[in-house]
PDB file of N, CA and C in Angstrom:
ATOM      1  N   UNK A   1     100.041  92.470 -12.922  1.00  0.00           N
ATOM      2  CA  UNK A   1      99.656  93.850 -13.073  1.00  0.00           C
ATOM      3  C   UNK A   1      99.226  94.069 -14.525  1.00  0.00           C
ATOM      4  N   UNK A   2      97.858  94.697 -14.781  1.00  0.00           N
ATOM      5  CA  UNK A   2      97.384  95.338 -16.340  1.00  0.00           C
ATOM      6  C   UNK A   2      98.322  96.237 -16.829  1.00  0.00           C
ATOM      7  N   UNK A   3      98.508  96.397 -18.067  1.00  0.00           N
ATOM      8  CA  UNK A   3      98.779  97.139 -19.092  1.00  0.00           C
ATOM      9  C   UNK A   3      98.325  98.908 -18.262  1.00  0.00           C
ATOM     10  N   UNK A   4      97.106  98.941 -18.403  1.00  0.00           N
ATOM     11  CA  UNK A   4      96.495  99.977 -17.388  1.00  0.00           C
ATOM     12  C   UNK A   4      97.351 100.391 -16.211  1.00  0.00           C
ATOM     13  N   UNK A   5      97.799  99.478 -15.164  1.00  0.00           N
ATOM     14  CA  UNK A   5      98.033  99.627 -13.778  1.00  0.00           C
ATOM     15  C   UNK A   5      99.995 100.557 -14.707  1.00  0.00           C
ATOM     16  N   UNK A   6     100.241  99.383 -15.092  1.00  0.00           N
ATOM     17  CA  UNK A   6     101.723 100.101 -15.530  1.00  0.00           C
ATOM     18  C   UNK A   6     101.724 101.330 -15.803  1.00  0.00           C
ATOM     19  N   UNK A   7     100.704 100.977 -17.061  1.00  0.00           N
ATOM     20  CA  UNK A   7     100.843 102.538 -17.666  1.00  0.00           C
ATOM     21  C   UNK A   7     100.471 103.661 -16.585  1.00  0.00           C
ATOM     22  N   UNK A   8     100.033 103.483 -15.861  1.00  0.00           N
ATOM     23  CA  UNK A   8      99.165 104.441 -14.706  1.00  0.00           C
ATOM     24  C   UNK A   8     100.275 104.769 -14.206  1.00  0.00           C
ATOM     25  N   UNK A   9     101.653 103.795 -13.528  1.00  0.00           N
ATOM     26  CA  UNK A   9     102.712 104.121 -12.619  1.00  0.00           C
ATOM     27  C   UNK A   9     104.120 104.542 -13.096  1.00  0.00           C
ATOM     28  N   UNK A  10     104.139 103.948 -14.621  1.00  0.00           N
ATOM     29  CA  UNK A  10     105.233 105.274 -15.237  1.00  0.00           C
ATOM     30  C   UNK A  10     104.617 106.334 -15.249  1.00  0.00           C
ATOM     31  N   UNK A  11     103.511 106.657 -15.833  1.00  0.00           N
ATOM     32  CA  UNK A  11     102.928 107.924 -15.893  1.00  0.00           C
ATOM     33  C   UNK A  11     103.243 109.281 -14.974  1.00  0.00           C
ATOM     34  N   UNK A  12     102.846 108.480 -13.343  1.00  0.00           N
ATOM     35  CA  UNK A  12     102.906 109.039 -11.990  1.00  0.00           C
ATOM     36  C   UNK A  12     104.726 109.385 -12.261  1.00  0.00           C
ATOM     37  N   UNK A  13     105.182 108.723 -12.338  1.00  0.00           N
ATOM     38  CA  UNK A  13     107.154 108.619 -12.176  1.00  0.00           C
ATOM     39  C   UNK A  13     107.153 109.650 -13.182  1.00  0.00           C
ATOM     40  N   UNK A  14     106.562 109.594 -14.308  1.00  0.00           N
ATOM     41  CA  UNK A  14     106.926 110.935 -15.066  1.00  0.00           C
ATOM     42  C   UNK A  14     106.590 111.998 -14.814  1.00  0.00           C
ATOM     43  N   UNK A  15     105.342 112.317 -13.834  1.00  0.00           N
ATOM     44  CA  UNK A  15     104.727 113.327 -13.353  1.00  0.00           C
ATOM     45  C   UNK A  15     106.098 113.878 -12.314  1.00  0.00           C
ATOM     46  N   UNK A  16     106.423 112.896 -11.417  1.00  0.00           N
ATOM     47  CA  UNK A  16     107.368 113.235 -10.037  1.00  0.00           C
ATOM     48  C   UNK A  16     108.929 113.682 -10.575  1.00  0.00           C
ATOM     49  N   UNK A  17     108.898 112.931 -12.064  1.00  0.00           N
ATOM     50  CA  UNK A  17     110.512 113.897 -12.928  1.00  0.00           C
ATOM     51  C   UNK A  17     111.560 112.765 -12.235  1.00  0.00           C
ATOM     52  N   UNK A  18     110.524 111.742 -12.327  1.00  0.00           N
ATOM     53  CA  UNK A  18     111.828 110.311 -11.690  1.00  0.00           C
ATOM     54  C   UNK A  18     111.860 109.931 -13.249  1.00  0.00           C
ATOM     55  N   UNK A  19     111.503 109.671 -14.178  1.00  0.00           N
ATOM     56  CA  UNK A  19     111.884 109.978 -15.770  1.00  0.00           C
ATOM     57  C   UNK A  19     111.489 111.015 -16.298  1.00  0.00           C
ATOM     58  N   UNK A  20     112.527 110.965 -17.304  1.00  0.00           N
ATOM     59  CA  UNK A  20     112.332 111.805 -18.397  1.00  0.00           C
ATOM     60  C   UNK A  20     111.652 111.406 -19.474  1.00  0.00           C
ATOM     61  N   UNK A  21     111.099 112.202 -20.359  1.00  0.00           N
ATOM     62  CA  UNK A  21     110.719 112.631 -21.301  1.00  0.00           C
ATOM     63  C   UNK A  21     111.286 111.211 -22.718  1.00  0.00           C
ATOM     64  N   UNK A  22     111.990 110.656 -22.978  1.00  0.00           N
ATOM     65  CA  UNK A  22     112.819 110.004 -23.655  1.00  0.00           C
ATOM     66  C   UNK A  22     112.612 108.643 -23.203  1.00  0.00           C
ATOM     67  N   UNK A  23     112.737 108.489 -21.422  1.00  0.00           N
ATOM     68  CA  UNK A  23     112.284 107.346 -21.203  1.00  0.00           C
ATOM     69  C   UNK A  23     111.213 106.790 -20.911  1.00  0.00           C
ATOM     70  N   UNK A  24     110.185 107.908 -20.549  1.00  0.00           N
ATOM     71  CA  UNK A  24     108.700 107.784 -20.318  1.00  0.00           C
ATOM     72  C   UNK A  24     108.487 107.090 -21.412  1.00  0.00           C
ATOM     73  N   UNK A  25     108.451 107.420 -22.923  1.00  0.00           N
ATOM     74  CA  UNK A  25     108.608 107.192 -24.006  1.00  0.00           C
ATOM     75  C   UNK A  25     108.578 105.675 -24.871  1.00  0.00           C
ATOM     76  N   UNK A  26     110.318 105.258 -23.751  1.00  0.00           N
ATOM     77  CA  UNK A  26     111.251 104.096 -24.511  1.00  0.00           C
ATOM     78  C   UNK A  26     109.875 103.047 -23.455  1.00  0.00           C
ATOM     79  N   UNK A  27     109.753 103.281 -22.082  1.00  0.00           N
ATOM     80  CA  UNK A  27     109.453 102.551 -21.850  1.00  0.00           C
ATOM     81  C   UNK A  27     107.447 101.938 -22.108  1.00  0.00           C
ATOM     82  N   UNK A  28     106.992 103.035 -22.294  1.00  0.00           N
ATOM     83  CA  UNK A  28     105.323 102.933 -23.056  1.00  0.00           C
ATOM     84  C   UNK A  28     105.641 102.341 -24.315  1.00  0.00           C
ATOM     85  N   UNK A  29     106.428 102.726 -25.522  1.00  0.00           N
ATOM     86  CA  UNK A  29     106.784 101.584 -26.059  1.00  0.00           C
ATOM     87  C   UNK A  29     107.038 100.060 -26.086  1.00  0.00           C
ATOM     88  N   UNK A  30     107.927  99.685 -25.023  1.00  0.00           N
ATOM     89  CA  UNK A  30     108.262  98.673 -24.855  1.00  0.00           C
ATOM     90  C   UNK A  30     107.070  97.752 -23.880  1.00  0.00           C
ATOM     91  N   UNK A  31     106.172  98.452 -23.357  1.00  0.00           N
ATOM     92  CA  UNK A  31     104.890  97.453 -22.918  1.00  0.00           C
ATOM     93  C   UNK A  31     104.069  97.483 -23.797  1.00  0.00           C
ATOM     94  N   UNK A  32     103.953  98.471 -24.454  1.00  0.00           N
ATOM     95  CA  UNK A  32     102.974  98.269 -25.361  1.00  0.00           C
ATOM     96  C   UNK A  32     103.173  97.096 -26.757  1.00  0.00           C
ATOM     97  N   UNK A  33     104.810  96.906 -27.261  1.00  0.00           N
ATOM     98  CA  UNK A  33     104.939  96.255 -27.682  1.00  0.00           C
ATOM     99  C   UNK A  33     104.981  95.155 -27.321  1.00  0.00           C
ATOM    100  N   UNK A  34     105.044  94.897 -25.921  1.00  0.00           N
ATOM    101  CA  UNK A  34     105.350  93.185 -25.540  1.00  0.00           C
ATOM    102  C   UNK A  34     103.868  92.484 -25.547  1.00  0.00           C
ATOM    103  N   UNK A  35     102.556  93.375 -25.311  1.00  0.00           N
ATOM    104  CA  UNK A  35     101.452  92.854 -25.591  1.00  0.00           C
ATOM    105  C   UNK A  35     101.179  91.701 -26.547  1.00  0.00           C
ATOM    106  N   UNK A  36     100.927  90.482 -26.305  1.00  0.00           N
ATOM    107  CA  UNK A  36     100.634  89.368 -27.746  1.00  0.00           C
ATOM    108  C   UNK A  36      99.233  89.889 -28.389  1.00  0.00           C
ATOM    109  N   UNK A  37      99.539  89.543 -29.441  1.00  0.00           N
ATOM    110  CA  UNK A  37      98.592  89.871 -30.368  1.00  0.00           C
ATOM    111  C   UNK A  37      97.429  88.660 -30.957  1.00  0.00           C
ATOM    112  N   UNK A  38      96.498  88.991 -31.221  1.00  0.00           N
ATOM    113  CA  UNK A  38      95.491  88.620 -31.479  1.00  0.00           C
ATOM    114  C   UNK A  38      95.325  88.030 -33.189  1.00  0.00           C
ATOM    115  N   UNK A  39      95.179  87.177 -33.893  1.00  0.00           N
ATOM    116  CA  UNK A  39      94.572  87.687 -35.119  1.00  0.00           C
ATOM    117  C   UNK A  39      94.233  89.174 -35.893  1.00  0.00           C
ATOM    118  N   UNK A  40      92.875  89.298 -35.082  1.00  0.00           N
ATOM    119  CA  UNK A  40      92.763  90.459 -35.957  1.00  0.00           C
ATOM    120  C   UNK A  40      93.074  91.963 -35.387  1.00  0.00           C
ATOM    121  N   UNK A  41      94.236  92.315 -34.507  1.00  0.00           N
ATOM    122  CA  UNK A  41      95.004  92.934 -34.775  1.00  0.00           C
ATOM    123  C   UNK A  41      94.595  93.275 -33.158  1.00  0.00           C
ATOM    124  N   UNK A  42      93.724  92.910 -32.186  1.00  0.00           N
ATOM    125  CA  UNK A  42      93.604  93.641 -31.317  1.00  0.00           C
ATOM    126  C   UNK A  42      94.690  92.663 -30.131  1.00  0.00           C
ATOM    127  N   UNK A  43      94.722  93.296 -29.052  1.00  0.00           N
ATOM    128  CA  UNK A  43      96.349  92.475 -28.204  1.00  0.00           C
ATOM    129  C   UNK A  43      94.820  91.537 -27.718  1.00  0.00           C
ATOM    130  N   UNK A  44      95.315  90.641 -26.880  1.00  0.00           N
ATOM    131  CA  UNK A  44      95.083  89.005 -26.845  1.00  0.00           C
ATOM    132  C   UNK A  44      94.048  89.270 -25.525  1.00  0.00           C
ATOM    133  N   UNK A  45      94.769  90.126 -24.840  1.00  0.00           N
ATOM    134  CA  UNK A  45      94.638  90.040 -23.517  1.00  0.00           C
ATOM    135  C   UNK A  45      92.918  91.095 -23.231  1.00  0.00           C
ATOM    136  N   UNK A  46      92.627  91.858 -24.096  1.00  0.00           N
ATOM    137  CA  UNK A  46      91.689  92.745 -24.318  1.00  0.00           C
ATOM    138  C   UNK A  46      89.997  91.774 -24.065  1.00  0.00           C
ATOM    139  N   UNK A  47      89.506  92.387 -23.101  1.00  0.00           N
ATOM    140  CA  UNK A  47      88.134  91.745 -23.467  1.00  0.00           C
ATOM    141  C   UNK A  47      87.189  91.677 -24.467  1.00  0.00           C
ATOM    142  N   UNK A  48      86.960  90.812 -24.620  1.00  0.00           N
ATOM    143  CA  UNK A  48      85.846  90.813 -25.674  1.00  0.00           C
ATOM    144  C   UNK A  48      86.422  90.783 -27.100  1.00  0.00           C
ATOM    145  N   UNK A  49      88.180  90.634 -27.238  1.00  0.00           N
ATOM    146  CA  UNK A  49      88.182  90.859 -28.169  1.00  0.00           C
ATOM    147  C   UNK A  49      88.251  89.677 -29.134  1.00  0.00           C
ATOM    148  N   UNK A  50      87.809  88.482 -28.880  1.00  0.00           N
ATOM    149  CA  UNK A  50      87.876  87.200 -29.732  1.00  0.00           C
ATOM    150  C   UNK A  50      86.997  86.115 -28.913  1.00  0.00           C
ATOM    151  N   UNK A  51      86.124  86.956 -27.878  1.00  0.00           N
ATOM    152  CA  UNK A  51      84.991  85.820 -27.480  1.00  0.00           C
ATOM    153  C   UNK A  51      83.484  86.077 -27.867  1.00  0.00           C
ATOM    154  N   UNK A  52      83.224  87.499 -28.312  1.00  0.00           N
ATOM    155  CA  UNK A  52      82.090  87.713 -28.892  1.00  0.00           C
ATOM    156  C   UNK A  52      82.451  86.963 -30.385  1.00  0.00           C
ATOM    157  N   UNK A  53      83.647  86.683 -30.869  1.00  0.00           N
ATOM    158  CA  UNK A  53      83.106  85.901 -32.588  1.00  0.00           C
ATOM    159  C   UNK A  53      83.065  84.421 -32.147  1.00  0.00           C
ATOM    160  N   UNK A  54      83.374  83.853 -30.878  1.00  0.00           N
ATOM    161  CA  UNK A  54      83.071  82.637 -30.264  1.00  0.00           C
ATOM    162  C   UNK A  54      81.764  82.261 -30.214  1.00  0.00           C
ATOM    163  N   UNK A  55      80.646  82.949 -30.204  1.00  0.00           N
ATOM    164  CA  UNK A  55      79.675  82.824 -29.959  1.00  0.00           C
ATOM    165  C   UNK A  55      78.481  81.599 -30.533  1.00  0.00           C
ATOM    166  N   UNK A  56      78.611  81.199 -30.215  1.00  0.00           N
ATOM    167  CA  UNK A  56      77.572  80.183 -30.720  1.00  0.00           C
ATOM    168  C   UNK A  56      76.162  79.635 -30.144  1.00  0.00           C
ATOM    169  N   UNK A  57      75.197  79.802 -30.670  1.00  0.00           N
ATOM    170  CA  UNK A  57      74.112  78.924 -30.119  1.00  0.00           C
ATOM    171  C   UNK A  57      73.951  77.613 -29.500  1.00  0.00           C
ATOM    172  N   UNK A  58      73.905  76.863 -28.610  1.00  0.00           N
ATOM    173  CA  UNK A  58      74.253  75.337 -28.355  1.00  0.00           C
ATOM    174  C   UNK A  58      73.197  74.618 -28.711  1.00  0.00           C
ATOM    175  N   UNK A  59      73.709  73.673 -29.235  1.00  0.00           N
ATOM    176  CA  UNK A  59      72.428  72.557 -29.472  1.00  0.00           C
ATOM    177  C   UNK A  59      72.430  71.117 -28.486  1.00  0.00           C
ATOM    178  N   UNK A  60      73.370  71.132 -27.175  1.00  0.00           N
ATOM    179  CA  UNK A  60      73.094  70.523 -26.523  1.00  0.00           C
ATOM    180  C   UNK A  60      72.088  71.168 -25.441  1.00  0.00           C
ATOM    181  N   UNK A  61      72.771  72.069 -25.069  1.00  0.00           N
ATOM    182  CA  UNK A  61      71.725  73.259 -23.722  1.00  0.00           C
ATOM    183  C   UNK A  61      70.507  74.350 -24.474  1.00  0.00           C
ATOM    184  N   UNK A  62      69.609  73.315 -24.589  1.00  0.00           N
ATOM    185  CA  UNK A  62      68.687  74.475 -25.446  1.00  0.00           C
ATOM    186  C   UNK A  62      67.330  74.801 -25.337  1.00  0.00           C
ATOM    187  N   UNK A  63      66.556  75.717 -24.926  1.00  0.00           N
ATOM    188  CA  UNK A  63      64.857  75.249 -24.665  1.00  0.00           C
ATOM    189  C   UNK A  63      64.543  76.056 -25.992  1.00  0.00           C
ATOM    190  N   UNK A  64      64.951  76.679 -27.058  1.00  0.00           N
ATOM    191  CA  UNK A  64      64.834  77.637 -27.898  1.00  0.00           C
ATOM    192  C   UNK A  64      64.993  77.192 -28.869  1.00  0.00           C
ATOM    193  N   UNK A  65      65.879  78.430 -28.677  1.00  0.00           N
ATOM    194  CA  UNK A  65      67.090  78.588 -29.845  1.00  0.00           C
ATOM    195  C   UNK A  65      68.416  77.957 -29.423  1.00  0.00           C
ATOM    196  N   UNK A  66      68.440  78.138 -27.928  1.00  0.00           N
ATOM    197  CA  UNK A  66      70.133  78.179 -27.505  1.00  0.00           C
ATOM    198  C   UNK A  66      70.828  78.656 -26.889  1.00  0.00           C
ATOM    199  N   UNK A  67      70.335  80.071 -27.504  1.00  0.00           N
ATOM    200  CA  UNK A  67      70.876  81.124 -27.292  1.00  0.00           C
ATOM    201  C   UNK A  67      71.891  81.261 -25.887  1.00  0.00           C
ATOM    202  N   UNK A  68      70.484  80.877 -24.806  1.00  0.00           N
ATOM    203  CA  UNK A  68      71.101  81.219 -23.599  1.00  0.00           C
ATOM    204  C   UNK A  68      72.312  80.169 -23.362  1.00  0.00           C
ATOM    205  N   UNK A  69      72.278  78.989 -23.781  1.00  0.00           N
ATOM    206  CA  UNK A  69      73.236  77.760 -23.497  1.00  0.00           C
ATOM    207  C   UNK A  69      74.489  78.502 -23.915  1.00  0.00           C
ATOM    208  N   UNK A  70      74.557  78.979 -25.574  1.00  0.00           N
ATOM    209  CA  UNK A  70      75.307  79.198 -26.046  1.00  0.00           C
ATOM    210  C   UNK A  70      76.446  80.474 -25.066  1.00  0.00           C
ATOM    211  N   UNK A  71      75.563  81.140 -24.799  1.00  0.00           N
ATOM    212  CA  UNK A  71      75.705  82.785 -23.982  1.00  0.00           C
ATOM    213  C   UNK A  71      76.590  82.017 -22.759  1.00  0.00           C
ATOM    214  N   UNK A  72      75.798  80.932 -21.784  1.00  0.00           N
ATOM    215  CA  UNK A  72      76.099  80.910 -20.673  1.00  0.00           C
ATOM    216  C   UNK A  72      78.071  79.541 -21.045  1.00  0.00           C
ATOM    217  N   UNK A  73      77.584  79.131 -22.309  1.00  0.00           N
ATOM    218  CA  UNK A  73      79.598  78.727 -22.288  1.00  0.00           C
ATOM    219  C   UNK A  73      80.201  79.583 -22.611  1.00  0.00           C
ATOM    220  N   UNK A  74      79.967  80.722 -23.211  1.00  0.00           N
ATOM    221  CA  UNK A  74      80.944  81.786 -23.156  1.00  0.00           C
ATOM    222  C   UNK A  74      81.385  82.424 -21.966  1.00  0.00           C
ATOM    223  N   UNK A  75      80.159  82.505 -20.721  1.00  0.00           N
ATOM    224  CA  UNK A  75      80.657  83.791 -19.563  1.00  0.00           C
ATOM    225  C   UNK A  75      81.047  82.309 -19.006  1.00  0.00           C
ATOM    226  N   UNK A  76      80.985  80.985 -19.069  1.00  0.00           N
ATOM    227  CA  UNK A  76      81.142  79.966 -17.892  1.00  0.00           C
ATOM    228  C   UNK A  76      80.190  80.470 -16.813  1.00  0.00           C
ATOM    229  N   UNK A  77      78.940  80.951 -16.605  1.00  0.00           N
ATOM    230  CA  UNK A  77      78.147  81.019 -16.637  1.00  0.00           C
ATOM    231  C   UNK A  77      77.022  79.532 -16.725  1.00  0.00           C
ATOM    232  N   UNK A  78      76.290  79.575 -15.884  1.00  0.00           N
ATOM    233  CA  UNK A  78      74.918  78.311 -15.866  1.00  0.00           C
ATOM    234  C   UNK A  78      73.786  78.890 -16.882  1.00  0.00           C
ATOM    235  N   UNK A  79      73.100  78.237 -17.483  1.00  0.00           N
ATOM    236  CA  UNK A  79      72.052  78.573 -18.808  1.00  0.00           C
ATOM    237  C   UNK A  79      71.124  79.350 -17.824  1.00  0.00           C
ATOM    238  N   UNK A  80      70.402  78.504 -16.343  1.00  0.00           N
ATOM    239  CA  UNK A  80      69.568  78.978 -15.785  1.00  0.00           C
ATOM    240  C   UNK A  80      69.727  80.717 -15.416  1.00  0.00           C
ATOM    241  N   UNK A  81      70.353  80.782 -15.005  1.00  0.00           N
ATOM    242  CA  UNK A  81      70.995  81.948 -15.168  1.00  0.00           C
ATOM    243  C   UNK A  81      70.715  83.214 -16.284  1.00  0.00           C
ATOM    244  N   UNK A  82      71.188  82.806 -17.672  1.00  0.00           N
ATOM    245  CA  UNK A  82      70.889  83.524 -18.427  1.00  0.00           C
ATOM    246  C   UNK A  82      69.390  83.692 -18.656  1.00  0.00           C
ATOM    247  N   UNK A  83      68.787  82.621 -18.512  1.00  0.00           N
ATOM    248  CA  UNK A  83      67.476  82.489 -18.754  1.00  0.00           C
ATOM    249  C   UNK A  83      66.662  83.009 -17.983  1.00  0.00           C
ATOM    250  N   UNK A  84      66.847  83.351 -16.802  1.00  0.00           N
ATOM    251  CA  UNK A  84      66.557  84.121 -15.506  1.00  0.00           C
ATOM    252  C   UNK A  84      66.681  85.292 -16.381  1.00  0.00           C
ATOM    253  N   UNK A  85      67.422  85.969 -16.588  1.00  0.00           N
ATOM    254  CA  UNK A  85      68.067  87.216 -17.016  1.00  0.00           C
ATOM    255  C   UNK A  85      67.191  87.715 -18.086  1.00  0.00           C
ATOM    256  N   UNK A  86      66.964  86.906 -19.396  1.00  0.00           N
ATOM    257  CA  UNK A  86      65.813  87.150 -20.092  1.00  0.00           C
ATOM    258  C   UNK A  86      64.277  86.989 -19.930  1.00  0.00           C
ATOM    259  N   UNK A  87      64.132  86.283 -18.908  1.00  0.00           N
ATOM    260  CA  UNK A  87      62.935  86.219 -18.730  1.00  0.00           C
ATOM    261  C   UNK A  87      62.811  87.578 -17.670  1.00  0.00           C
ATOM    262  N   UNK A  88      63.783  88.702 -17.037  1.00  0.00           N
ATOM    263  CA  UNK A  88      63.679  90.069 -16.204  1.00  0.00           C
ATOM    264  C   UNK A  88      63.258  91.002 -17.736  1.00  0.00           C
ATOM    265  N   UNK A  89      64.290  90.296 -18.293  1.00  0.00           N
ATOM    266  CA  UNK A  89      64.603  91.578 -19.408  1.00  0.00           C
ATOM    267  C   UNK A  89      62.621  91.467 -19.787  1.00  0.00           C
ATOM    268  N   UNK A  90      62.505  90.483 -20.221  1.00  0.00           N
ATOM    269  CA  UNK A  90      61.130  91.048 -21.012  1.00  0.00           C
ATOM    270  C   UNK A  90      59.857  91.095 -20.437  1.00  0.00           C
ATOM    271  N   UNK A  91      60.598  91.589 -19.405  1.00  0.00           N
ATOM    272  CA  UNK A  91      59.335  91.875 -17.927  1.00  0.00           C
ATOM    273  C   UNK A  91      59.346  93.449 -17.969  1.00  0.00           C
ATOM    274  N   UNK A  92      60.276  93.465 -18.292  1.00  0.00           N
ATOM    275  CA  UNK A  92      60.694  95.698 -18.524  1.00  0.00           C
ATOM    276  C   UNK A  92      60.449  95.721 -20.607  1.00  0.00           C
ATOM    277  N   UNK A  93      59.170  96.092 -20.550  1.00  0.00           N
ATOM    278  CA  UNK A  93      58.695  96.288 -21.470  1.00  0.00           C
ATOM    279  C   UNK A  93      59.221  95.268 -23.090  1.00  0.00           C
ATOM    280  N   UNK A  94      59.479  93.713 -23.077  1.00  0.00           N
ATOM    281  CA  UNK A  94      59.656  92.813 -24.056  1.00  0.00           C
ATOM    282  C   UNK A  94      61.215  93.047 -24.813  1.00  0.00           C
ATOM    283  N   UNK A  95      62.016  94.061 -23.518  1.00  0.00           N
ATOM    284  CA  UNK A  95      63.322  93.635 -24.688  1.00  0.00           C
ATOM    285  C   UNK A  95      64.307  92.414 -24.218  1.00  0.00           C
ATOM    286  N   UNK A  96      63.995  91.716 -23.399  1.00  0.00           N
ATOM    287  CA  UNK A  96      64.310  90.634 -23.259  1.00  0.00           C
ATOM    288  C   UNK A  96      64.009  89.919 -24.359  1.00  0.00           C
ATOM    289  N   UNK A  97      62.606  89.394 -25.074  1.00  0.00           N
ATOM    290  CA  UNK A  97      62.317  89.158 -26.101  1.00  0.00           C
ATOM    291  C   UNK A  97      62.675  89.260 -27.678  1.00  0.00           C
ATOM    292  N   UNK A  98      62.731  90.762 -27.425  1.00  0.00           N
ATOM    293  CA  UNK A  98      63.240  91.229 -28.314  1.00  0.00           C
ATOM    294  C   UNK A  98      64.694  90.794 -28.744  1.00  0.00           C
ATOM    295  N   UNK A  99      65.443  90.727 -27.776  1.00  0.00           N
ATOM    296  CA  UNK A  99      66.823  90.581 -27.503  1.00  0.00           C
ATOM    297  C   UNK A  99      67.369  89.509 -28.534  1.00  0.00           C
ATOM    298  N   UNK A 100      66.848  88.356 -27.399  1.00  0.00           N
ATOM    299  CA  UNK A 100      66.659  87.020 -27.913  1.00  0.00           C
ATOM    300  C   UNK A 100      66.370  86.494 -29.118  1.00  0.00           C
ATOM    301  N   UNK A 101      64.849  87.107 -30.205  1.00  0.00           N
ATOM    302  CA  UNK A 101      64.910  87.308 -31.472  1.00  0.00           C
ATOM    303  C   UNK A 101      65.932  87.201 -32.260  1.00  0.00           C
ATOM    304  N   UNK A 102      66.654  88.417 -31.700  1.00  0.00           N
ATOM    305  CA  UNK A 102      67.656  88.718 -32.640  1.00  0.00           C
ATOM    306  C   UNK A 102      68.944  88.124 -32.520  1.00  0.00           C
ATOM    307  N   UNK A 103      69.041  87.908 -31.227  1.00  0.00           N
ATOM    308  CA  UNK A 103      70.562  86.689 -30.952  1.00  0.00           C
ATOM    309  C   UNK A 103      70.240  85.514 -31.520  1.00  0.00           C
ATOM    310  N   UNK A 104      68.965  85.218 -31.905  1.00  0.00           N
ATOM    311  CA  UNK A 104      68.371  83.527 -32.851  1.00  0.00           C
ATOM    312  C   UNK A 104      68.797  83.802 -33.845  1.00  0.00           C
ATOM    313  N   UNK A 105      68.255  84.705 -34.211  1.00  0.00           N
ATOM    314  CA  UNK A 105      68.392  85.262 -35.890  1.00  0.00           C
ATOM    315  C   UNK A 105      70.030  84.978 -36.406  1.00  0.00           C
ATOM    316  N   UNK A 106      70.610  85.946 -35.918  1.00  0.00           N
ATOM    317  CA  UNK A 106      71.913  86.500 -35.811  1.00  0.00           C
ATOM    318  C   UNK A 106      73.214  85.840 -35.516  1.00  0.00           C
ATOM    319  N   UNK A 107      72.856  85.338 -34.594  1.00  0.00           N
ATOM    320  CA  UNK A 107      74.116  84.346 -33.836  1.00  0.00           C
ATOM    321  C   UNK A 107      73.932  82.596 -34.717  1.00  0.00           C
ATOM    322  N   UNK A 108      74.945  82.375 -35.067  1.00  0.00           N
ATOM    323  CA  UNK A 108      75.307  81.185 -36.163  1.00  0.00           C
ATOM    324  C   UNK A 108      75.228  79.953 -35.067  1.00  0.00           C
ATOM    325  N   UNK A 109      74.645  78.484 -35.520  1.00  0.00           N
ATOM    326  CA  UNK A 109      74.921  77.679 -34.456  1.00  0.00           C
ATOM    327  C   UNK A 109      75.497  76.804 -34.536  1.00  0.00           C
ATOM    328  N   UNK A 110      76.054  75.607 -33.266  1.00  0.00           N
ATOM    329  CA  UNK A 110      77.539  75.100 -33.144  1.00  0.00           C
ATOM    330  C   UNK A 110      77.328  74.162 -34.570  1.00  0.00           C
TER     331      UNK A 110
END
């Protein structure tokens, strides 16, 4: 069960006055603290929160830059795939292109 789902079902129990006020409290505390933590300060379990600085360009899977190789070991994800995906994107007016540019530019490689 998420962090979310819990918090959702003390919530409800506090709504129905099956806790109080004190323990609604003790116990949102105590999940919130058991969360592991991350480096840079966000809990572990959070998306996105330590796989977007994963990011890397690949220089084994590459017709480019990478980009997409790089993109598609992060989601576990197939390159073709991503590459599909940019080649839609810059069918709707070049921000597929655009995109890509800037994930070359931008994104550091392995």
């Amino acid at each position: 069960m998420s962090l979310a789902d819990e918090l959702e079902r003390i919530a409800a129990l506090h709504e129905r006055g099956v806790l109080s006020d004190e323990e609604f409290q003790q116990i949102k505390t105590r999940l919130i603290q058991k969360l592991p933590q991350s480096g840079d300060g966000l809990p572990a379990d959070v998306p996105g929160s330590l796989e977007v600085s994963q990011l890397r360009r690949s220089r084994d899977d590459r017709w480019l830059g990478g980009v997409c190789g790089g993109i598609a070991r992060l989601t576990n994800m197939e390159s073709w795939i991503w590459r599909l995906i940019f080649a839609a994107m810059f069918l709707l007016w070049g921000t597929g292109l655009l995109l890509y540019i800037l994930l070359w530019i931008f994104v550091p490689d392995e």
